[in-house]
C-alpha atoms as a PDB file:
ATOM      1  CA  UNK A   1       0.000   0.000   0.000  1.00  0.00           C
ATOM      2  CA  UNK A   2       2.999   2.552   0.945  1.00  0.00           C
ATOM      3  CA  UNK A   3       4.450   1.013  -1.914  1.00  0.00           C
ATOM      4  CA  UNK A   4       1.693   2.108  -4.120  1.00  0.00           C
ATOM      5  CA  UNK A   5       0.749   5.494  -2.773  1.00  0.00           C
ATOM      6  CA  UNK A   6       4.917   6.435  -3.527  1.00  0.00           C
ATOM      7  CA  UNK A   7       4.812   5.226  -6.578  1.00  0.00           C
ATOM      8  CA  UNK A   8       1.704   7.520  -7.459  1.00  0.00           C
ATOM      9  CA  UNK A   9       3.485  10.360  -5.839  1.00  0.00           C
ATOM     10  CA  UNK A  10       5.938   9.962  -8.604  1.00  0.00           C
ATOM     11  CA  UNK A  11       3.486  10.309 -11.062  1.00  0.00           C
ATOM     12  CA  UNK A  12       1.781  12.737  -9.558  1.00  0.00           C
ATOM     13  CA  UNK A  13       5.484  14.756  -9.214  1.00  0.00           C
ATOM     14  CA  UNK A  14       6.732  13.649 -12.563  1.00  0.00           C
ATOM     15  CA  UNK A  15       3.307  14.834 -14.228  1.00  0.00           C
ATOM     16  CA  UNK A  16       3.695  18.163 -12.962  1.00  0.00           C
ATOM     17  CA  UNK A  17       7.170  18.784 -13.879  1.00  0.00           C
ATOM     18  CA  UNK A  18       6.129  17.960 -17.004  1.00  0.00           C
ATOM     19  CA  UNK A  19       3.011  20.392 -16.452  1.00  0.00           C
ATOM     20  CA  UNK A  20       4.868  22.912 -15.773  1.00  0.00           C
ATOM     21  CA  UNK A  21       7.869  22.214 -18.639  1.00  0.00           C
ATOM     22  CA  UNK A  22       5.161  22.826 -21.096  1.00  0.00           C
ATOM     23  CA  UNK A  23       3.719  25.979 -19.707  1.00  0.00           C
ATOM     24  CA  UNK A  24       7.103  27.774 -19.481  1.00  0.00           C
ATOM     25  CA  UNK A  25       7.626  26.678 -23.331  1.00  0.00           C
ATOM     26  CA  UNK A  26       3.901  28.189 -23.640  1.00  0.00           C
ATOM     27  CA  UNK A  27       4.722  31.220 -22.066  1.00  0.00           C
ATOM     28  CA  UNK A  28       7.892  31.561 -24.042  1.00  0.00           C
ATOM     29  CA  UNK A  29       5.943  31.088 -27.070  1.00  0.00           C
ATOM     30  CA  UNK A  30       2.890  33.537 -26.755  1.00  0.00           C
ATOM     31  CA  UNK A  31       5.813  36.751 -26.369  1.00  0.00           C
ATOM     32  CA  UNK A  32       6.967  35.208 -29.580  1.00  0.00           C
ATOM     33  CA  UNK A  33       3.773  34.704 -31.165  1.00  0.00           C
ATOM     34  CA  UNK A  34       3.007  38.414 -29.914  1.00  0.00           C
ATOM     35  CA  UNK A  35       5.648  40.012 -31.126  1.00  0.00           C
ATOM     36  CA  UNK A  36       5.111  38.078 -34.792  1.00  0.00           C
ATOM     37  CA  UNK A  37       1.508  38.938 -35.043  1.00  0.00           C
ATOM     38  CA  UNK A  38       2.983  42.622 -34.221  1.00  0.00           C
ATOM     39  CA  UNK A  39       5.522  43.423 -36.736  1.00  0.00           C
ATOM     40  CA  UNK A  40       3.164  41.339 -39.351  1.00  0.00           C
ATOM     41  CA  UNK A  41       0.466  44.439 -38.284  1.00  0.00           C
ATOM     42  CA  UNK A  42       2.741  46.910 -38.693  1.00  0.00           C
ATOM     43  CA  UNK A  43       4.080  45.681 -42.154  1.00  0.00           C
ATOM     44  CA  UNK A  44       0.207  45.463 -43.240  1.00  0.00           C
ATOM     45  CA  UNK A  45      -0.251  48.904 -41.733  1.00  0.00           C
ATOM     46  CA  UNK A  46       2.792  50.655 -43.992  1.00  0.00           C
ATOM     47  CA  UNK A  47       1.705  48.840 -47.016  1.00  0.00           C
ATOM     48  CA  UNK A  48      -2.098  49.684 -46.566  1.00  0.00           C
ATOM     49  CA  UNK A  49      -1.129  53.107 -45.632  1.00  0.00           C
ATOM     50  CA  UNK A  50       1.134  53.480 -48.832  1.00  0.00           C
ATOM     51  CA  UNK A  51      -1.284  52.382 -50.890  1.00  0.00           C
ATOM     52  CA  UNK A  52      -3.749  54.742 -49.374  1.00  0.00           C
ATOM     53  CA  UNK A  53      -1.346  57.861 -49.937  1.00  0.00           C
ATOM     54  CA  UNK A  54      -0.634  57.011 -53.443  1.00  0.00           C
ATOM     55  CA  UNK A  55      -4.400  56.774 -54.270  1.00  0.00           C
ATOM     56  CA  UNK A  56      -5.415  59.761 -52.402  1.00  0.00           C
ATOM     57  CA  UNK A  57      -3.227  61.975 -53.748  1.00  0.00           C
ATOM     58  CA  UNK A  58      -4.146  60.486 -57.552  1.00  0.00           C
ATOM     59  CA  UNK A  59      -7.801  61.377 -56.313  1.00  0.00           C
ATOM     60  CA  UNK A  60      -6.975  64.931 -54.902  1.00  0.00           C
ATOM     61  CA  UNK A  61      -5.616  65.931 -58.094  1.00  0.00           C
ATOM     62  CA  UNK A  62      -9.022  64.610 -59.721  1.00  0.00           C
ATOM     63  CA  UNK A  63     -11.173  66.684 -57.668  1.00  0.00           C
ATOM     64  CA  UNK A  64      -8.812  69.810 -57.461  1.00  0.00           C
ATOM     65  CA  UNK A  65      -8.651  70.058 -60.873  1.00  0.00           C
ATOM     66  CA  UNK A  66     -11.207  68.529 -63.634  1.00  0.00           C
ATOM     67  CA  UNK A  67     -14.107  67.686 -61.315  1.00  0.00           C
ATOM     68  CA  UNK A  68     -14.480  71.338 -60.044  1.00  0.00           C
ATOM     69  CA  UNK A  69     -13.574  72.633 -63.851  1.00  0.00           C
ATOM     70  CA  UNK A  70     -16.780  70.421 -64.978  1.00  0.00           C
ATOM     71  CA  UNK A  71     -19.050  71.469 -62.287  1.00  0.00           C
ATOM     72  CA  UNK A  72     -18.215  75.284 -62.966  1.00  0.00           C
ATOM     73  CA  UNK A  73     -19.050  74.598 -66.526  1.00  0.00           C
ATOM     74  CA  UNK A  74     -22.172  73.131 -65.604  1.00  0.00           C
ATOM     75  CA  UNK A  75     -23.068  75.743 -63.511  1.00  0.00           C
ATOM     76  CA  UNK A  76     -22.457  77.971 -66.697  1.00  0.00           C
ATOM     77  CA  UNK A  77     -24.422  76.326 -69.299  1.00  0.00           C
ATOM     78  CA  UNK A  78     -27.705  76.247 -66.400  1.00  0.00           C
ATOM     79  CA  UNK A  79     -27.192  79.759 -66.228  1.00  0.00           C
ATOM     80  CA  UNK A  80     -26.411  80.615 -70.076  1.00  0.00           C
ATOM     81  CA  UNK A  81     -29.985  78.171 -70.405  1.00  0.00           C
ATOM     82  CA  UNK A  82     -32.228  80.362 -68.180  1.00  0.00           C
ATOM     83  CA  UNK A  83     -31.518  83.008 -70.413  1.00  0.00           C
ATOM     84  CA  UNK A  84     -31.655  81.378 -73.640  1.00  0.00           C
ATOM     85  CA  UNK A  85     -33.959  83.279 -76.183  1.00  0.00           C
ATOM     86  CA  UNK A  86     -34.636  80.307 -78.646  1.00  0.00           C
ATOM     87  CA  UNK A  87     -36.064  77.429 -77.533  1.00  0.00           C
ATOM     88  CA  UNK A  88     -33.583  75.219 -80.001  1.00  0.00           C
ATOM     89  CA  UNK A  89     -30.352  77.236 -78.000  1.00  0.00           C
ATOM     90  CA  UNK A  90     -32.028  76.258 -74.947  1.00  0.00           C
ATOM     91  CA  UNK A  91     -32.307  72.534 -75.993  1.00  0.00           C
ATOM     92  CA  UNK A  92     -29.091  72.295 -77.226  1.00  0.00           C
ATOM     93  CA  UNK A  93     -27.442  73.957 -73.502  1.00  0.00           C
ATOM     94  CA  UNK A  94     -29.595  71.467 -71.926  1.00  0.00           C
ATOM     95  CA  UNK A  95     -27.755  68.371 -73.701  1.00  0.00           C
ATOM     96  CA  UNK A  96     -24.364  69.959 -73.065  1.00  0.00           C
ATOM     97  CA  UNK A  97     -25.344  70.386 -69.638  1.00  0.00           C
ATOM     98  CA  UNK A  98     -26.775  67.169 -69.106  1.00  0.00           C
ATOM     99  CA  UNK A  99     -22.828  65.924 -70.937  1.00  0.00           C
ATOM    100  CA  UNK A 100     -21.257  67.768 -67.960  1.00  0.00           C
ATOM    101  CA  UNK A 101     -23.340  66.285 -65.458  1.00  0.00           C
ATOM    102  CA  UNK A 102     -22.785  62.658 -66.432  1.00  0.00           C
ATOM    103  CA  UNK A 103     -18.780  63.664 -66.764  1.00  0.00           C
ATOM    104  CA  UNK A 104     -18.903  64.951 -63.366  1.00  0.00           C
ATOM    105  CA  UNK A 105     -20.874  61.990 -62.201  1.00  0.00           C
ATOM    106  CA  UNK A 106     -17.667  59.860 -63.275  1.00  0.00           C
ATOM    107  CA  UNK A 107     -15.154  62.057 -61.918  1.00  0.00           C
ATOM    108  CA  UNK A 108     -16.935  61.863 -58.955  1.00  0.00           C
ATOM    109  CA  UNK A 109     -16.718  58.060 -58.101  1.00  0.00           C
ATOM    110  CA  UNK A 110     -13.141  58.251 -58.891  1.00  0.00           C
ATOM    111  CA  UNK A 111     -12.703  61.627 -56.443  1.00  0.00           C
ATOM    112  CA  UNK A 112     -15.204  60.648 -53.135  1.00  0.00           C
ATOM    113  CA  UNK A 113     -12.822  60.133 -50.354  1.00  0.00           C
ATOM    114  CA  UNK A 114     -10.230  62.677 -50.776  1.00  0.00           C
ATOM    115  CA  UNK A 115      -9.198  65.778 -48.806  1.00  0.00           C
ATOM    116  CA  UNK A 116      -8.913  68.839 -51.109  1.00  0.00           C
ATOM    117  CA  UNK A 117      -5.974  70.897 -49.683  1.00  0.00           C
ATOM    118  CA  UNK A 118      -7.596  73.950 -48.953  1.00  0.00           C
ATOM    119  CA  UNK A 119      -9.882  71.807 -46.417  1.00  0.00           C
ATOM    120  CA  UNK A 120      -6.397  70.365 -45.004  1.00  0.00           C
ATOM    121  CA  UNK A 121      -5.357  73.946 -44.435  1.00  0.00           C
ATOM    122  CA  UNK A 122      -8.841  76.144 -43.892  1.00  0.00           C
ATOM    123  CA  UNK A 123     -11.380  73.388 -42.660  1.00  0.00           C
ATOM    124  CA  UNK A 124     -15.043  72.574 -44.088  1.00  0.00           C
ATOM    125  CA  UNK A 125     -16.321  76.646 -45.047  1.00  0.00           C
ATOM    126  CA  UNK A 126     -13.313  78.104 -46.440  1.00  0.00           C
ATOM    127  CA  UNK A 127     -13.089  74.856 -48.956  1.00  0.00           C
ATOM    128  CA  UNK A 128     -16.513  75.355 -49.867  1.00  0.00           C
ATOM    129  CA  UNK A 129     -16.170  78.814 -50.598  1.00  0.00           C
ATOM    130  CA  UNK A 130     -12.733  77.674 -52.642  1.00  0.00           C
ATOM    131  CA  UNK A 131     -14.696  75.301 -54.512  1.00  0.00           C
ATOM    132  CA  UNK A 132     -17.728  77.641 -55.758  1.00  0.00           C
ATOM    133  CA  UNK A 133     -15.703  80.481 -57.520  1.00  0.00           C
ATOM    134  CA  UNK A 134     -17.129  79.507 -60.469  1.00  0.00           C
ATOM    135  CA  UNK A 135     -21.174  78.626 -59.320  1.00  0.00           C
ATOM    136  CA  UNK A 136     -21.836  82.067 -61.062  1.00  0.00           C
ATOM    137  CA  UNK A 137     -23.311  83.460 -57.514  1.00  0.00           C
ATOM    138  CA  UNK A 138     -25.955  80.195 -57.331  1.00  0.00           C
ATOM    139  CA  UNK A 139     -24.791  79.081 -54.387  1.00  0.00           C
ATOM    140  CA  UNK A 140     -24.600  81.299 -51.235  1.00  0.00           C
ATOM    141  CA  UNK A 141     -22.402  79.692 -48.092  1.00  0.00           C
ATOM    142  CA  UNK A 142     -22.937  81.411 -44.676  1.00  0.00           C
ATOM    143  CA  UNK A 143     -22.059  80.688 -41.042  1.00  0.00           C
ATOM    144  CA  UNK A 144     -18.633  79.274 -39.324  1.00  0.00           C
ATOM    145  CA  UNK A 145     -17.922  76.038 -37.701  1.00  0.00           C
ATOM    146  CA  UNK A 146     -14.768  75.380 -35.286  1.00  0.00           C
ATOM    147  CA  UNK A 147     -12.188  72.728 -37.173  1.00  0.00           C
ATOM    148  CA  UNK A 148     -12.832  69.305 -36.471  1.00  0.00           C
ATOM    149  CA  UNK A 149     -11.102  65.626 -36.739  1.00  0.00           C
ATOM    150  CA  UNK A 150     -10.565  65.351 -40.505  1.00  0.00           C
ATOM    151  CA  UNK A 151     -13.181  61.863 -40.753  1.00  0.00           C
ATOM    152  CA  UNK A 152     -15.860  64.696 -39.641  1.00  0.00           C
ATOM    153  CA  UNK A 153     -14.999  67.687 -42.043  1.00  0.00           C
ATOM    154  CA  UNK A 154     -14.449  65.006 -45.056  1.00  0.00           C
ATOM    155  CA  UNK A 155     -17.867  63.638 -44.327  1.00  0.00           C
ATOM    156  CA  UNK A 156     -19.821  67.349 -43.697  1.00  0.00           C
ATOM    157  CA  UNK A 157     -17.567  68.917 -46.774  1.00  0.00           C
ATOM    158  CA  UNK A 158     -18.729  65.754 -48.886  1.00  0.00           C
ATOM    159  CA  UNK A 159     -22.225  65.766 -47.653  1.00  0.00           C
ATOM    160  CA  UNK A 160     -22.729  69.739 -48.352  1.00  0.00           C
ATOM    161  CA  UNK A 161     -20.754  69.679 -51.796  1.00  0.00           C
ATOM    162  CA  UNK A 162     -23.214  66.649 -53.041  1.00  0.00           C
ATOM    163  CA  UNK A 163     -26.317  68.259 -51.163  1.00  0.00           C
ATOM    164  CA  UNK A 164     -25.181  71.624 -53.567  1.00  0.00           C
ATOM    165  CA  UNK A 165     -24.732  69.359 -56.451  1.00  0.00           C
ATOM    166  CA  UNK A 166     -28.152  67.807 -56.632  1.00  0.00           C
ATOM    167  CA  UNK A 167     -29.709  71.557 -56.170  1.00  0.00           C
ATOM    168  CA  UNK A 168     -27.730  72.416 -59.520  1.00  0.00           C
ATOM    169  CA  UNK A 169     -28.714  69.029 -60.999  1.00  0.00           C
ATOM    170  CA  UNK A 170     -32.660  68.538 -60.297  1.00  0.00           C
ATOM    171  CA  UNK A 171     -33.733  71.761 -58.411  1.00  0.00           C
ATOM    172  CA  UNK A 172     -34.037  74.026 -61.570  1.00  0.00           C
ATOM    173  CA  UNK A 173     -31.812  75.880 -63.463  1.00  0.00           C
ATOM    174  CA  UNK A 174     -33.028  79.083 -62.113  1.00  0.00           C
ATOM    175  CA  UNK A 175     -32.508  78.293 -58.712  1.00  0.00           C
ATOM    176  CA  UNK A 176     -29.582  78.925 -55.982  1.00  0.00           C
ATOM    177  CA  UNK A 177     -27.980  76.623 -53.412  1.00  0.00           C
ATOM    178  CA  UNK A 178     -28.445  78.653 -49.933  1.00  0.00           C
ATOM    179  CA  UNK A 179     -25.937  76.507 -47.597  1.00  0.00           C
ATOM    180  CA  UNK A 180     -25.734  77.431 -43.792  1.00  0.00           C
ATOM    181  CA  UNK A 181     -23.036  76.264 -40.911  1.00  0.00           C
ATOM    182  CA  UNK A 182     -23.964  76.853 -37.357  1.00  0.00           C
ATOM    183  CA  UNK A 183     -23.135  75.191 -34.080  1.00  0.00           C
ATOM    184  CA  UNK A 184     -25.630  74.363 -31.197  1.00  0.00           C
ATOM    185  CA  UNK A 185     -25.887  72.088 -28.157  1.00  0.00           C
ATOM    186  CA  UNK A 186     -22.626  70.451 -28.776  1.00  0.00           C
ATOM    187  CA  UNK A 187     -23.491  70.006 -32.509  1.00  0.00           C
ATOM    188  CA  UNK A 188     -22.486  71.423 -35.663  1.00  0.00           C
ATOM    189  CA  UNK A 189     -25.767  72.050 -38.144  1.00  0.00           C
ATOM    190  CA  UNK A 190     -25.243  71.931 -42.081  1.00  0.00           C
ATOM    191  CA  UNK A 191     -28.365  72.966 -43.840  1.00  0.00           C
ATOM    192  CA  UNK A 192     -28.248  73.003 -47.994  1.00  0.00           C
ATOM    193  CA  UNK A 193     -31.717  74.514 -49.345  1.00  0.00           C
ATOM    194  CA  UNK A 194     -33.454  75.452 -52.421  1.00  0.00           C
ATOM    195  CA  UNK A 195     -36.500  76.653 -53.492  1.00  0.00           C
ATOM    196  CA  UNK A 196     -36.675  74.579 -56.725  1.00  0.00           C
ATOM    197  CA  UNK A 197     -38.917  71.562 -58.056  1.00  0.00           C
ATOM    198  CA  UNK A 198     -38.787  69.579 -55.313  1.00  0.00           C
ATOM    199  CA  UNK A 199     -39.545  65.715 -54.884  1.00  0.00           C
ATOM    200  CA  UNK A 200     -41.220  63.080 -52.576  1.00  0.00           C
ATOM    201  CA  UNK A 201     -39.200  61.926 -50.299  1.00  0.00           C
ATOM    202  CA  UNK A 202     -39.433  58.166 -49.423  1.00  0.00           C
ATOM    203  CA  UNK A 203     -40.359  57.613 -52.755  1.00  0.00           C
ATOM    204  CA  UNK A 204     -37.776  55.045 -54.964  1.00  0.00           C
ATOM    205  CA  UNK A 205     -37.519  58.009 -57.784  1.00  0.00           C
ATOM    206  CA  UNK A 206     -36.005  60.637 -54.934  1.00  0.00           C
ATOM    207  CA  UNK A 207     -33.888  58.508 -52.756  1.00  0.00           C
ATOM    208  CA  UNK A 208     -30.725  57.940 -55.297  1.00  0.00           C
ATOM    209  CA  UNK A 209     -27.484  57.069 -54.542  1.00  0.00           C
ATOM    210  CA  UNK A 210     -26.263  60.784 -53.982  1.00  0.00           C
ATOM    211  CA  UNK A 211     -29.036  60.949 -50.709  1.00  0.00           C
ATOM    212  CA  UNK A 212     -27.884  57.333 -49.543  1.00  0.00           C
ATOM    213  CA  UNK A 213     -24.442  58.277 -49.713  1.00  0.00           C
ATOM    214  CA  UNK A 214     -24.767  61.499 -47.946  1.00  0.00           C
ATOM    215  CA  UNK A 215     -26.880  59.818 -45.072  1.00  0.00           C
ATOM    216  CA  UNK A 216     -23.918  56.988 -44.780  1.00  0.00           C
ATOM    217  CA  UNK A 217     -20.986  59.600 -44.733  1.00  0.00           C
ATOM    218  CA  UNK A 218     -22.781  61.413 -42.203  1.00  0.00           C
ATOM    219  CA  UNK A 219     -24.014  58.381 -39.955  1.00  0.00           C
ATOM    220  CA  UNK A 220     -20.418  56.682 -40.179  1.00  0.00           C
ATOM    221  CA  UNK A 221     -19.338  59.672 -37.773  1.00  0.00           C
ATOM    222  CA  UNK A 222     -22.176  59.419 -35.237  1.00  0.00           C
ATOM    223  CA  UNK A 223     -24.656  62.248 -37.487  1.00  0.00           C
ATOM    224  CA  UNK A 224     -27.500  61.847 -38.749  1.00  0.00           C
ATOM    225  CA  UNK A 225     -29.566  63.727 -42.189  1.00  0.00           C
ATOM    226  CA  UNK A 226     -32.688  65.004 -42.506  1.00  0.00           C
ATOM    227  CA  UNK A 227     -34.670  65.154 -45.981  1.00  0.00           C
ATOM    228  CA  UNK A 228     -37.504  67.405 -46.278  1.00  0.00           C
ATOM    229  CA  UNK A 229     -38.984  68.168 -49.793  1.00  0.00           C
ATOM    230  CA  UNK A 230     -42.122  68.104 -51.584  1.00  0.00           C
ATOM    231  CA  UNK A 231     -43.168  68.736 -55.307  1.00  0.00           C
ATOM    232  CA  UNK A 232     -43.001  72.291 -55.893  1.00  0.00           C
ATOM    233  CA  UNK A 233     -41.556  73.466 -52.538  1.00  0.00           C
ATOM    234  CA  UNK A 234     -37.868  73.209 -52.215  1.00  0.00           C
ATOM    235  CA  UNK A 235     -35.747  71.036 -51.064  1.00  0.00           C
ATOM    236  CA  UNK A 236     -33.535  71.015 -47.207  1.00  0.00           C
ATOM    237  CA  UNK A 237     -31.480  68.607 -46.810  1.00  0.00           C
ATOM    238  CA  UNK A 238     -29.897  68.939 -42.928  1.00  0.00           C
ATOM    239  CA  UNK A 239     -26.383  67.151 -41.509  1.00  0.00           C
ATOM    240  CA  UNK A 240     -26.423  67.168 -37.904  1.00  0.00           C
ATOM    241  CA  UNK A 241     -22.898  66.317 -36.617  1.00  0.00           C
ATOM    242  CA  UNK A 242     -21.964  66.257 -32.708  1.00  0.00           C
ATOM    243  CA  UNK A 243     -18.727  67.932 -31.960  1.00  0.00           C
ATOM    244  CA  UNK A 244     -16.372  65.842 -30.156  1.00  0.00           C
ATOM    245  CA  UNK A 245     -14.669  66.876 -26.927  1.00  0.00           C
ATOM    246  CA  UNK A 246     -11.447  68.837 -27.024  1.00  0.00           C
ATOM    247  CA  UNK A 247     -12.522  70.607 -30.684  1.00  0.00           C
ATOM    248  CA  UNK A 248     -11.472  74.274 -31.045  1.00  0.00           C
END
């Protein structure tokens, strides 16, 4: 029986050396699994991040340059239209118009996601104003916000620039783009209005892929958009941001 029980005891002792062999090796092994997983991050991080500057700066110099050259000539044959004498003139702007709209359609999948330097340097207004010099006085931009974390100005700068867009687009060509910055409770308010055709919101025909994108950029940093329209009474479209702590 003694016999017994000491030979169990040196199981019992040999089964916990080797117990406790095999966790040192295991703790040995998870700093070196660690530190692998780590450096294979930061390798994926450069390259991603790489990849990311490359494109972005391809894309800056899209929407710097030939997307807001194709918007101000949109902006110019809707004008040069409302003031077209012949009804043939005015068909004919129309097409061209309707040429510049679909080209800046295409730029504009190839430029959404990139940081135009003058909102780098000046924040969400100042770019706006930068990117209107030639809307021909149809589009009025008032009010002042503080600057922000760059995710939130790319999504409010985005947001008002396609809100403006759409007014040149579907509101009529007679009518201006009255956009308005202010801040309250903690917030920052956008608010893009026209007084042009109008549509029903809800409906299939009115919710296109410029609203839906707008509502996603602006819910992706905590926001949320509000639609209000109705055949033959405008159109306000309003971002409602919250301003995070520590924001100038």
């Amino acid at each position: 029986m003694l016999l017994s029980l000491g030979l169990a005891g040196v199981l019992v002792l040999r089964a916990a050396g080797q117990t406790r062999r095999s966790d040192d090796r295991g703790r040995r092994a998870v700093p070196r699994a660690h530190r692998s997983l780590r450096a294979q991050l930061k390798d994926t991080r450069h390259a991603s991040e790489t990849a990311l500057n490359e494109r972005a700066q391809l894309e800056r110099d899209l929407h710097d340059g030939a997307a807001q050259r194709v918007l101000g000539l949109q902006l110019g044959l809707s004008r040069a239209r409302s003031h077209a004498r012949t009804q043939p003139l005015a068909r004919e702007l129309e097409r061209l118009e309707r040429h510049a709209r679909l080209l800046r359609d295409d730029l504009r999948k190839l430029s959404q996601g990139i940081y135009p330097s003058s909102l780098v340097e000046s924040g969400v207004v100042p770019a706006l104003l930068d990117a209107m010099v030639t809307s021909d006085d149809r589009v009025d931009i008032s009010g002042s916000i503080p600057r922000l974390p760059q995710h939130i100005e790319h999504a409010l700068y985005f947001c008002a620039l396609e809100a403006i867009q759409n007014v040149v687009a579907h509101a009529g060509g007679w009518t201006n783009a009255n956009v308005e910055f202010t801040t309250a409770h903690e917030t920052v308010v956008c608010r893009v209005s026209d007084e042009g055709v109008g549509f029903e919101v809800g409906q299939p025909a009115g919710d296109g892929i410029g609203l839906r994108g707008m509502r996603e950029r602006i819910a992706a940093v905590g926001g949320s958009l509000a639609i209000q329209s109705a055949p033959g009474r405008g159109t306000a479209v309003t971002a409602i941001v919250p301003i995070p702590n520590g924001a100038e």
